[in-house]
N, C-alpha and C. Protein backbone atom coordinates (compact mmCIF):
# COMPACT_ATOMS: atom_id res chain seq x y z
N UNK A 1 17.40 -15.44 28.17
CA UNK A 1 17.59 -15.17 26.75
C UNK A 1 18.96 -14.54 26.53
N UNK A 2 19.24 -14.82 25.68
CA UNK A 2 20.62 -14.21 25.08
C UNK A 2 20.33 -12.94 24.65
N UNK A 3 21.42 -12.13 24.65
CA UNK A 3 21.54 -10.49 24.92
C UNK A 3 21.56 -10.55 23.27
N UNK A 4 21.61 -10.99 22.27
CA UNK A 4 21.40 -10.49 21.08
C UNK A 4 19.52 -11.04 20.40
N UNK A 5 19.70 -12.26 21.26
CA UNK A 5 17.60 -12.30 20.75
C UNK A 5 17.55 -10.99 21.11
N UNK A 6 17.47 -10.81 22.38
CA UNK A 6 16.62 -9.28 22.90
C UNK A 6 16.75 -8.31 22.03
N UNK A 7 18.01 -7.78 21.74
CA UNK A 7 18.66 -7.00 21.02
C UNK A 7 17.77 -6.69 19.42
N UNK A 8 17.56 -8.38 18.74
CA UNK A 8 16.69 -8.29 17.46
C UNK A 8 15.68 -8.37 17.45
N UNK A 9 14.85 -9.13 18.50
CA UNK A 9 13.39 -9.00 18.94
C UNK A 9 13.20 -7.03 18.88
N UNK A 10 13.98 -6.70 20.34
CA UNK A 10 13.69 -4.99 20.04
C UNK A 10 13.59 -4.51 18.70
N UNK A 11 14.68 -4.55 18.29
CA UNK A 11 14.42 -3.96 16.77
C UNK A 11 13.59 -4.20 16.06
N UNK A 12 13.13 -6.02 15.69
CA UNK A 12 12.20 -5.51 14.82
C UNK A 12 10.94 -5.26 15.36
N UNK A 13 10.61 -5.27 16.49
CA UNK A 13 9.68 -5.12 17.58
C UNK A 13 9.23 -3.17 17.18
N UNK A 14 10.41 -2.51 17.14
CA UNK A 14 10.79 -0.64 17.13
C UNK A 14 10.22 -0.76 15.72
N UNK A 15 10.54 -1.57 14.10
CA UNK A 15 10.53 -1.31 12.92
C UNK A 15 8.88 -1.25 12.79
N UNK A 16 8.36 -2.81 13.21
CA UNK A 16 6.71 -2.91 13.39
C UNK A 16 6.31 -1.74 13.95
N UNK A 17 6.37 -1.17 15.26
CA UNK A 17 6.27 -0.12 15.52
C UNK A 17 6.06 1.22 14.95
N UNK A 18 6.72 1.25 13.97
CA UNK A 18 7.05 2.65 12.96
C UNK A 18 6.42 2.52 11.66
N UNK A 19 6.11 0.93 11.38
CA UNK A 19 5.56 0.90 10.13
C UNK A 19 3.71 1.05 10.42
N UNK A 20 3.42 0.48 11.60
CA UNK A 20 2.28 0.25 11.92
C UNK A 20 1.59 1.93 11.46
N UNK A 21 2.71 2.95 12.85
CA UNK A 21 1.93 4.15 13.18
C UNK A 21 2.11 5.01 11.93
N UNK A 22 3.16 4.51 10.84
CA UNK A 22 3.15 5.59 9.22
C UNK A 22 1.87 4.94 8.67
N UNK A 23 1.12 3.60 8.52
CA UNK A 23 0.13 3.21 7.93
C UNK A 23 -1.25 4.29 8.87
N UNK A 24 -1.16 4.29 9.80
CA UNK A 24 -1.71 4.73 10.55
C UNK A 24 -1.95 6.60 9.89
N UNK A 25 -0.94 7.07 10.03
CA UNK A 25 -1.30 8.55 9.71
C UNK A 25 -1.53 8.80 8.50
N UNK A 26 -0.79 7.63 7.30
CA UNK A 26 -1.35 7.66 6.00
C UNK A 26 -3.02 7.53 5.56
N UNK A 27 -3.41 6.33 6.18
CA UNK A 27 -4.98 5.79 5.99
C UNK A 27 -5.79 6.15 7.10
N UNK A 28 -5.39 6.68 8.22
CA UNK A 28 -6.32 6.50 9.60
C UNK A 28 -6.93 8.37 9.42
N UNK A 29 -7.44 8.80 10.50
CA UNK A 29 -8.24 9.92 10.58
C UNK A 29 -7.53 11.14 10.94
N UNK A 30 -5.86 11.00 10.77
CA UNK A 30 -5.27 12.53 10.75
C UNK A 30 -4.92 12.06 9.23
N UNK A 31 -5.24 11.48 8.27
CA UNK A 31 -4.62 11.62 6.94
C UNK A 31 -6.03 12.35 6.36
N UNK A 32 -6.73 12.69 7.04
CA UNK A 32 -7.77 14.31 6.68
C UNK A 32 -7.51 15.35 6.52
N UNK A 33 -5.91 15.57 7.17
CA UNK A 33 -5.62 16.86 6.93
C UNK A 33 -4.19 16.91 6.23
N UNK A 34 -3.74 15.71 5.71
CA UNK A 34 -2.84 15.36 4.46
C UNK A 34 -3.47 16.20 3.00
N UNK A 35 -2.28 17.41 2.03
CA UNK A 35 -2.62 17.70 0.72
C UNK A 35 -2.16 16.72 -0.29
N UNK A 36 -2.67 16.73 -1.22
CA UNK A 36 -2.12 15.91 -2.65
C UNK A 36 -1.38 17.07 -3.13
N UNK A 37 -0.13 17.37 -3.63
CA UNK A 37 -0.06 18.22 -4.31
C UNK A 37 -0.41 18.16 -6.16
N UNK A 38 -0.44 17.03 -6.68
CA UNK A 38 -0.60 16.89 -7.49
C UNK A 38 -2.66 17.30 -8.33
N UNK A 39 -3.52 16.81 -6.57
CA UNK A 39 -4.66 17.49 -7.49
C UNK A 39 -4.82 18.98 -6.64
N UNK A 40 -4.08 19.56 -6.17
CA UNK A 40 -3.87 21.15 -6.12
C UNK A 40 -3.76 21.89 -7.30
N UNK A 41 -2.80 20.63 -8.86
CA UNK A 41 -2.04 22.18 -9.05
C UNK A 41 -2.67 21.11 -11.05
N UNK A 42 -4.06 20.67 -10.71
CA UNK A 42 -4.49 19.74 -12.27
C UNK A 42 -4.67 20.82 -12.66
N UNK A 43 -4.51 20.59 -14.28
CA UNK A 43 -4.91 21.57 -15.64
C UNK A 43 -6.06 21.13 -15.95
């Protein structure tokens, strides 16, 4: 393979990576201990 496939495979290979594990802490079972600040501070 040519040294720049590798190069963009990695990357977006690293981006999937990062988007996967933010969906992950957003929706998965440490977003239990995520605050809203917005219904902290309702009138």
């Amino acid at each position: 393979m040519e040294s720049a496939t590798v190069l963009s495979i990695s990357i977006a290979a690293l981006v999937i990576g990062i988007t996967a594990f933010s969906i992950y802490l957003s929706f998965g079972p440490p977003s239990v201990e995520l605050n809203d600040p917005f219904e902290d501070h309702e009138d």
